[in-house]
Protein backbone atom coordinates (compact mmCIF):
# COMPACT_ATOMS: atom_id res chain seq x y z
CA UNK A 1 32.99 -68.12 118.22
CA UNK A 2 33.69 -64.29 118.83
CA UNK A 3 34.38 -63.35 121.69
CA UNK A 4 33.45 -59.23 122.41
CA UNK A 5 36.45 -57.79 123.83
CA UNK A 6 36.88 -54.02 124.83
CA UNK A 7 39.75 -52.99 122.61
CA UNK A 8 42.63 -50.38 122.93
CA UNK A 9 43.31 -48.23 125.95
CA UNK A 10 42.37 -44.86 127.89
CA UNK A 11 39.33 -43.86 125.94
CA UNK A 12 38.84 -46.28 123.20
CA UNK A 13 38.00 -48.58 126.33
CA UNK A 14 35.51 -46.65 127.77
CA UNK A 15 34.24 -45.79 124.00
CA UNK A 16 33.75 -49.26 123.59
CA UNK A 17 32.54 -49.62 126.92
CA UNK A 18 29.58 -46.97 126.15
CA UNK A 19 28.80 -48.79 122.91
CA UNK A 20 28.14 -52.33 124.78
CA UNK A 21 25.57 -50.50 127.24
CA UNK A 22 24.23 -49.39 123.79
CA UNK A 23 20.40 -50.79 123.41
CA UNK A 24 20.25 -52.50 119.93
CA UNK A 25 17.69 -50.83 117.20
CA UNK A 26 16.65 -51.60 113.77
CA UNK A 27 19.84 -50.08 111.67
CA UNK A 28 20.18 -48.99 108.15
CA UNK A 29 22.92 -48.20 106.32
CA UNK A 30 24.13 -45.83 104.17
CA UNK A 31 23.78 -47.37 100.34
CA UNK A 32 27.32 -48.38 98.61
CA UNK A 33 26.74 -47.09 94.92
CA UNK A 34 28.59 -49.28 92.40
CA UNK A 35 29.25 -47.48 88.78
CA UNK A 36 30.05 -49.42 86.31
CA UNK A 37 29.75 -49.09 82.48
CA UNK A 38 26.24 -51.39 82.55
CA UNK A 39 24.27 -49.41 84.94
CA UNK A 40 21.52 -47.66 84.67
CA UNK A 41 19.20 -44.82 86.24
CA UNK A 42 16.57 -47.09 87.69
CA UNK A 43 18.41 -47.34 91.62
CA UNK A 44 18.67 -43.65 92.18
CA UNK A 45 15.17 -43.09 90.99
CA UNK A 46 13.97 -46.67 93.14
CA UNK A 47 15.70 -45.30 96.16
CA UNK A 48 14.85 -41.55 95.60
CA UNK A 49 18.63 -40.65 95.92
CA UNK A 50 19.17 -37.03 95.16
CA UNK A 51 20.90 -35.66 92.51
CA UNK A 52 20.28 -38.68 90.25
CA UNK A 53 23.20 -40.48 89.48
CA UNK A 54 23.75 -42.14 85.97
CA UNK A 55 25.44 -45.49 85.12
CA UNK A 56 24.87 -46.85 89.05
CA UNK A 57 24.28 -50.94 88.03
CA UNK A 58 24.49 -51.90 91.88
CA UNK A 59 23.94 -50.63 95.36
CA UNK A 60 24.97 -52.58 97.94
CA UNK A 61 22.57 -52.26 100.78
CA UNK A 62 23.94 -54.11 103.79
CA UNK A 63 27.20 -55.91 103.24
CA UNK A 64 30.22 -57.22 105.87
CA UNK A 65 32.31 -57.68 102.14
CA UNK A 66 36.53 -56.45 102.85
CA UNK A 67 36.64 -52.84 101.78
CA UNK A 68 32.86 -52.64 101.38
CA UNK A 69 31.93 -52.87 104.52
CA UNK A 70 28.55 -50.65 105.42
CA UNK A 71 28.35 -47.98 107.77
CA UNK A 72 25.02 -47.05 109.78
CA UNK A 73 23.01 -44.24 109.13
CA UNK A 74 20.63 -43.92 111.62
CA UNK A 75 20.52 -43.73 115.84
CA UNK A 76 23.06 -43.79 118.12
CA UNK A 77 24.91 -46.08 116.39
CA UNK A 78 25.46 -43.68 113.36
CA UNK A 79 29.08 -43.81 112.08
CA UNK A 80 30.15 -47.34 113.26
CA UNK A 81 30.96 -50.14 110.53
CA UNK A 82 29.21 -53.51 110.39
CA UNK A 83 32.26 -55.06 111.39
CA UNK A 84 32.54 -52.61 114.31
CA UNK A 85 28.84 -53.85 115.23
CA UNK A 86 29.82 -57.62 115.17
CA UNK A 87 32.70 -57.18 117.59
CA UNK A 88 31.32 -55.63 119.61
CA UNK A 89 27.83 -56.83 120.08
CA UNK A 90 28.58 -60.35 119.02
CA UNK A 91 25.23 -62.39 118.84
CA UNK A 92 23.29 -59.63 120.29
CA UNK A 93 23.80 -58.77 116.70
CA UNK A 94 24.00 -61.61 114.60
CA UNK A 95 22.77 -64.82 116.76
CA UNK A 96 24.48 -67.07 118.77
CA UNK A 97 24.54 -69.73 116.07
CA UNK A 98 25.44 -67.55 112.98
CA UNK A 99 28.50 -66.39 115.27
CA UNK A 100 29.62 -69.71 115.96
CA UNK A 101 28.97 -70.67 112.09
CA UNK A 102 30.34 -67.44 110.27
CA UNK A 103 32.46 -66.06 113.32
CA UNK A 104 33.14 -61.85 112.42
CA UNK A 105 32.00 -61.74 108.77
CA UNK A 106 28.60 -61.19 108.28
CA UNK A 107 27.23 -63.69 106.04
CA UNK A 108 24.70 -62.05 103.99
CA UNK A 109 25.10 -58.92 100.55
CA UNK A 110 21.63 -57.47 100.03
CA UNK A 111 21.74 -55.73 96.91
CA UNK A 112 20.10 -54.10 94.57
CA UNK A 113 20.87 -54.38 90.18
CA UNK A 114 20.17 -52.49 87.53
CA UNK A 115 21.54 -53.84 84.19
CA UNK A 116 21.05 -51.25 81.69
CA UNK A 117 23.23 -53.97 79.50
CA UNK A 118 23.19 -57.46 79.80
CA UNK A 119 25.85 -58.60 82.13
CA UNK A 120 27.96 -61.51 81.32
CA UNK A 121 27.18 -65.05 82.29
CA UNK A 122 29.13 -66.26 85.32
CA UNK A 123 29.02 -69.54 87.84
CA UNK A 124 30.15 -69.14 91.09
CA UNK A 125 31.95 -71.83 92.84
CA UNK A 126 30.80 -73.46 96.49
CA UNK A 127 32.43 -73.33 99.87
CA UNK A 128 34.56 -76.13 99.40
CA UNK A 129 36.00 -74.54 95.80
CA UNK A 130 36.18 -71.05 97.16
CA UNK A 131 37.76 -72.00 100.50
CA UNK A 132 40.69 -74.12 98.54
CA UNK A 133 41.03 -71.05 96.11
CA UNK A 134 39.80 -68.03 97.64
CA UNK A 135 39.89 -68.54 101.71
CA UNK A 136 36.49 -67.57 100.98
CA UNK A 137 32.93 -68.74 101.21
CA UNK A 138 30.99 -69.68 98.42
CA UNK A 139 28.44 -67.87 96.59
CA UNK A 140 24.48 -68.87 96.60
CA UNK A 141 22.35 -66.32 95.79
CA UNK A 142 18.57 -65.59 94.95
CA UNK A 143 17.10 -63.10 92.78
CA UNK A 144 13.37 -61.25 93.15
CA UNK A 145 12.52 -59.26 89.70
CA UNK A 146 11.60 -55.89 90.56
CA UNK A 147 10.70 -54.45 87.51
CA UNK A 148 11.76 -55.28 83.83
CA UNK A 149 11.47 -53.70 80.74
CA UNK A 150 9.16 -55.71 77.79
CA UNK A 151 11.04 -58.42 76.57
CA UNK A 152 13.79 -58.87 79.16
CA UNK A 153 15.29 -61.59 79.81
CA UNK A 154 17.71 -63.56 81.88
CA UNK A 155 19.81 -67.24 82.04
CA UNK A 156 19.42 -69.76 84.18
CA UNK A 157 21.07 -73.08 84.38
CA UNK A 158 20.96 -75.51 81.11
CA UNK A 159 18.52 -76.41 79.08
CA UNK A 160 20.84 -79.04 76.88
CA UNK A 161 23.57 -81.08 78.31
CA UNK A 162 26.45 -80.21 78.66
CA UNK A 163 29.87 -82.00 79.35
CA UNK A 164 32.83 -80.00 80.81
CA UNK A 165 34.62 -80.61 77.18
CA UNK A 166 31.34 -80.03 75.25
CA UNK A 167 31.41 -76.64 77.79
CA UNK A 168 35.16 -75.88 76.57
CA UNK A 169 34.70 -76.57 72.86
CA UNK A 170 31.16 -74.31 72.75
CA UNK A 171 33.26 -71.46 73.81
CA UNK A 172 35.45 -71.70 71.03
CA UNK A 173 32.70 -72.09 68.59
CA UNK A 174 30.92 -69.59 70.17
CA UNK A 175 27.28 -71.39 70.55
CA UNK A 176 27.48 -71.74 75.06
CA UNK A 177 24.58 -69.37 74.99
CA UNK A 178 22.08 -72.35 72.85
CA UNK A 179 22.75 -75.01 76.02
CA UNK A 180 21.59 -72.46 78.77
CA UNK A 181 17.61 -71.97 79.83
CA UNK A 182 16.52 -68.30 79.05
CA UNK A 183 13.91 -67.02 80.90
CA UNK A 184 11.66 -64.05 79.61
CA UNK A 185 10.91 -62.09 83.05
CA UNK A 186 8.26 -60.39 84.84
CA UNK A 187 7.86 -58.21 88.02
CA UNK A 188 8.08 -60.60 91.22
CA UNK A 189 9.50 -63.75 89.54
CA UNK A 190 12.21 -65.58 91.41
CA UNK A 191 15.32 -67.36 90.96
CA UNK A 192 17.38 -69.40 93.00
CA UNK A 193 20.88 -69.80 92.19
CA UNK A 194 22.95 -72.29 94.18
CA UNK A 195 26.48 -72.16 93.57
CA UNK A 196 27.75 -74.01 90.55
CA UNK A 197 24.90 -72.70 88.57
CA UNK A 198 25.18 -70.75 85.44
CA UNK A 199 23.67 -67.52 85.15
CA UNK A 200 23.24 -64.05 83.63
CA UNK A 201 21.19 -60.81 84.22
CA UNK A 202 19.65 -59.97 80.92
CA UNK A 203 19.65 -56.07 80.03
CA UNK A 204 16.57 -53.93 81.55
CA UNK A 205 16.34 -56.06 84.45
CA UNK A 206 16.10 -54.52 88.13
CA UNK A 207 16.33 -56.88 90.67
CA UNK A 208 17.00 -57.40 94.37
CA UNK A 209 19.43 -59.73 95.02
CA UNK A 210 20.14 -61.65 98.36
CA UNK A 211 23.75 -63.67 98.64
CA UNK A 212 26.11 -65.21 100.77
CA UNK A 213 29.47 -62.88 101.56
CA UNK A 214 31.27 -63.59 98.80
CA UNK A 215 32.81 -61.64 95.86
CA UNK A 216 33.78 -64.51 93.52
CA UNK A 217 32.71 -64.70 90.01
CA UNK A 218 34.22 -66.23 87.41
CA UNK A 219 33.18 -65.35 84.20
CA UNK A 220 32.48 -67.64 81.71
CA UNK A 221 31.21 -65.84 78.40
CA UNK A 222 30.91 -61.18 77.62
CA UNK A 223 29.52 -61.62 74.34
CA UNK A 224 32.66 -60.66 72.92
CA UNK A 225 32.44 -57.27 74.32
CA UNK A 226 35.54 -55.24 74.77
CA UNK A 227 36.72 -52.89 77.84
CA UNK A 228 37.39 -49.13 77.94
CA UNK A 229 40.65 -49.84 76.13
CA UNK A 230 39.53 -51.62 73.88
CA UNK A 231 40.65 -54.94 75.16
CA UNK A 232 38.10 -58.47 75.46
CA UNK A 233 37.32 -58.72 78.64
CA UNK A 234 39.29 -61.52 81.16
CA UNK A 235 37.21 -64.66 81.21
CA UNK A 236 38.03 -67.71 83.82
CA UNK A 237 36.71 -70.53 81.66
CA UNK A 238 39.58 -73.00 83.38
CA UNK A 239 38.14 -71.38 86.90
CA UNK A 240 34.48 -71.84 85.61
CA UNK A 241 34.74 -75.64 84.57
CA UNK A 242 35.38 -77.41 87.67
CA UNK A 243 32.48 -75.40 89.55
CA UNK A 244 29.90 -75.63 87.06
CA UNK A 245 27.26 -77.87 87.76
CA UNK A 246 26.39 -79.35 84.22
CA UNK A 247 23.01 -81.29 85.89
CA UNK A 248 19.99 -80.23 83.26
CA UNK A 249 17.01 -79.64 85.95
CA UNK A 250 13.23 -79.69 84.97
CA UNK A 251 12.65 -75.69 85.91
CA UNK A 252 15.54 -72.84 87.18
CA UNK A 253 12.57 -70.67 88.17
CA UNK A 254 10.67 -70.65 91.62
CA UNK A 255 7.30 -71.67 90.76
CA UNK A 256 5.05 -69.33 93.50
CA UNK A 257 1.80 -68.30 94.33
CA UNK A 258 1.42 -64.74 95.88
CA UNK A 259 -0.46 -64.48 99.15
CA UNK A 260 -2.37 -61.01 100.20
CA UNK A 261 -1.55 -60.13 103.54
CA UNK A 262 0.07 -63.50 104.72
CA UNK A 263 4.25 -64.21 104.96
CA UNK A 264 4.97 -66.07 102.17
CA UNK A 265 8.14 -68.28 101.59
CA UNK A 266 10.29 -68.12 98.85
CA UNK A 267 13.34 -69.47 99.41
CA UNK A 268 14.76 -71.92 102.57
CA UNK A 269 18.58 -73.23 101.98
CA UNK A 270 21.63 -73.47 104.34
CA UNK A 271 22.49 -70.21 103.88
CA UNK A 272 19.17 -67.98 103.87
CA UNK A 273 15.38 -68.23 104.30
CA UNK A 274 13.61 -65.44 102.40
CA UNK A 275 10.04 -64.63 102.81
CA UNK A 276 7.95 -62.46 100.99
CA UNK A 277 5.35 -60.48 102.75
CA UNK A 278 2.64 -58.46 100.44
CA UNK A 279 -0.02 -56.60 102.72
CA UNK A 280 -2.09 -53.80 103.59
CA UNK A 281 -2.31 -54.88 107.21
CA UNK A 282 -0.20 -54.59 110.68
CA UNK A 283 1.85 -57.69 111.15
CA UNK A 284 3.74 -58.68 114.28
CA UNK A 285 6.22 -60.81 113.56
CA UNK A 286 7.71 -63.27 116.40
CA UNK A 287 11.82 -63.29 116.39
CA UNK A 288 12.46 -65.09 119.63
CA UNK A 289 13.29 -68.39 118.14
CA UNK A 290 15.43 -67.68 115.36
CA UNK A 291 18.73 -66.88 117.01
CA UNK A 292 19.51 -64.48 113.82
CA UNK A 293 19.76 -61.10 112.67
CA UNK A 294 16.37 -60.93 110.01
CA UNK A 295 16.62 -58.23 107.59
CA UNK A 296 13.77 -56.21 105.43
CA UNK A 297 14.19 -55.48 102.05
CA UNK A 298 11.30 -52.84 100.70
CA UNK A 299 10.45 -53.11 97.35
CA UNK A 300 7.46 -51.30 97.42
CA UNK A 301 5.19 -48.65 99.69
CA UNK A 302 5.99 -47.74 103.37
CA UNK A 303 6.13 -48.75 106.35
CA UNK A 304 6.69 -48.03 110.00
CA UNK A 305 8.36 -50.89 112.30
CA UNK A 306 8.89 -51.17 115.86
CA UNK A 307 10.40 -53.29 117.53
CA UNK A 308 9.79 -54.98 121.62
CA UNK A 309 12.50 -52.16 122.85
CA UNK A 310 9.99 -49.42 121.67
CA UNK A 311 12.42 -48.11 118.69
CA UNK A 312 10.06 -47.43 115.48
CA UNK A 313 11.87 -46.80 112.27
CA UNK A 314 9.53 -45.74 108.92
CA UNK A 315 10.73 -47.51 105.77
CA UNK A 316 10.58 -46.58 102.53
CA UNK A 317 10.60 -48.09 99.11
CA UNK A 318 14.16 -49.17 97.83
CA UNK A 319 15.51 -49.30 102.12
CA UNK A 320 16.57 -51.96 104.11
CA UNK A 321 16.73 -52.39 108.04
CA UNK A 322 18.77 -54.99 109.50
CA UNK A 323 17.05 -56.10 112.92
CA UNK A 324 19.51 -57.50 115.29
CA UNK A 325 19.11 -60.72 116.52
CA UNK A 326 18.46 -59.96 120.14
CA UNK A 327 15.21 -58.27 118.78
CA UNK A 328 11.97 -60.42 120.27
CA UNK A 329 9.20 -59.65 118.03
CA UNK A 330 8.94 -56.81 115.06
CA UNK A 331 5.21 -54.61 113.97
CA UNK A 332 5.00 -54.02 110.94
CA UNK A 333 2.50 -51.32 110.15
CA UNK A 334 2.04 -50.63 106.41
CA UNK A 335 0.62 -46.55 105.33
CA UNK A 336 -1.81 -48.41 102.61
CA UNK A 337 -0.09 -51.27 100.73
CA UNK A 338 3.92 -52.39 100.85
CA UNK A 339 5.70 -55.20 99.90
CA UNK A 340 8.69 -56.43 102.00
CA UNK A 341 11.48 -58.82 101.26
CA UNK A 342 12.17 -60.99 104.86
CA UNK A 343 15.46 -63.05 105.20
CA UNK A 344 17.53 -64.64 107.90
CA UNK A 345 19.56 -67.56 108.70
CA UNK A 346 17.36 -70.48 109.33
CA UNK A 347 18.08 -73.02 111.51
């Protein structure tokens, strides 16, 4: 477990000193903006970022990864670092459990993706595999289809078996893509994607994504694409083979039915529970009993929340609030209609 401990001496002390006395308040952060050559425009225009930016595929929303670590951009706390908030606030932060579980990382990436391009297909190995590797944690994600253009697509898991030396030999014959499940996609379908399963973003996609920290991908197959310089792309199909799970399941999509103006669950595993939460009505939501941070994701309208301290925050389409943990109960209070992404660390 952390342990919050004043650090340095003379004024750092009594900075950190000021910053414990510091009431908690629903924090967001200021976006990280990945460019890479697959993006598109659809994240600056989502988010209303000013002047557009073209080629942005990803923007990190809240994440505790090692040299992407988000800063806060609203309140008192404005400046300071997640990892600045987590030693120093501890489980008034992140919960007493998730401390003890995670310790000083903080164990959700929200994101959002645009794939102008499809991106390459990729497996991701679990905590045991990335600890022995890495020192890292695995990576299970989910993913919640924001928009899509007609047509799009995306892979998940297999559709054919597969053995690992059926996996190796349809590399080098160049038919992997015929054993995986394609999905054509829709606005609001979901995927979950527990480590070990194969996957790829199909191009025109936008989608919020919701992960463990973790910034491990092997991947397994670019289409034959090249780089800048004109070289193929590095692939880890030794990496991939031992944390691929080759199990054919019935369906790799989250079979759902929407509910107006209720909380809905999407997703419950070890390492999330993600709600979603479509409504024209004031909520309050109950936090007492969940002993972790909950985070909202807005994919569409506005809001206004507030929590049992008497801070309100307005969110907008394409934000995201972290609420820290030693929040009691959160209002949410829609203008019209909005559409909220909930997650936390479930007991």
């Amino acid at each position: 477990m952390v342990k919050i401990v004043p650090a340095g001496k003379d004024g750092n002390r009594f900075k950190n000193k000021a910053m414990l006395e510091t009431m908690l308040y629903p924090l967001i952060f200021n976006p990280i903006l990945k460019s890479v050559i697959w993006g598109g425009d659809q994240i600056c225009i989502f988010k209303n970022i000013n002047p557009k930016q073209h080629g942005i595929g990803e923007s990190w929303e809240i994440s505790g990864v090692e040299n992407n670590v988000s800063v806060v951009a609203n309140g008192e706390l404005k400046g300071k670092s997640l990892d600045d908030l987590i030693r120093t606030y501890g489980e008034r932060l992140a919960g007493k459990k998730v401390l003890e579980r995670f310790g000083a990382t903080f164990p959700l990436l929200i994101k959002f993706i645009d794939a102008r391009e499809a991106l390459s297909i990729q497996v991701h190995p679990d905590d045991k595999l990335a600890k022995e590797r890495h020192h890292s944690f695995g990576k299970t994600e989910m993913w919640y289809l924001i928009d899509c253009t007609p047509g799009a697509f995306l892979y998940s898991g297999f559709a054919k078996q597969l053995t690992p030396e059926g996996y190796v030999k349809s590399l080098e014959d160049d038919t992997f893509t015929g054993y995986l499940d394609k999905y054509e996609v829709k606005p609001g379908d979901v995927f979950f994607l527990p480590a070990g399963q194969v996957h790829a973003i199909g191009a025109g996609c936008f989608i919020a994504e919701i992960q463990q920290t973790s910034n491990i991908t092997y991947r397994i197959y670019d289409y034959n694409r090249k780089d800048a310089q004109g070289n193929p792309r590095e692939l880890h199909t030794g990496l991939a083979k031992d944390a691929i799970d080759y199990t054919v399941y019935p369906d790799h999509k989250l079979n759902y039915t929407p509910l107006k103006n209720e909380i809905r669950n999407l997703v419950s595993c070890p390492y999330f529970t993600t709600n979603l939460i479509d409504t024209t009505q004031k909520k309050i939501v109950s936090l007492e009993n969940r002993d972790s941070f909950t985070i909202y994701i807005c994919m569409e309208g506005q809001l206004s929340l507030k929590d049992n301290n008497g801070f309100e925050t307005d969110l907008m389409q394409g934000q995201t609030v972290l609420i820290p943990a030693d929040c009691k109960e959160i209002s949410l209070t829609p203008k019209n209609h909005c559409k909220l992404l909930e997650t936390y660390i479930g007991k």
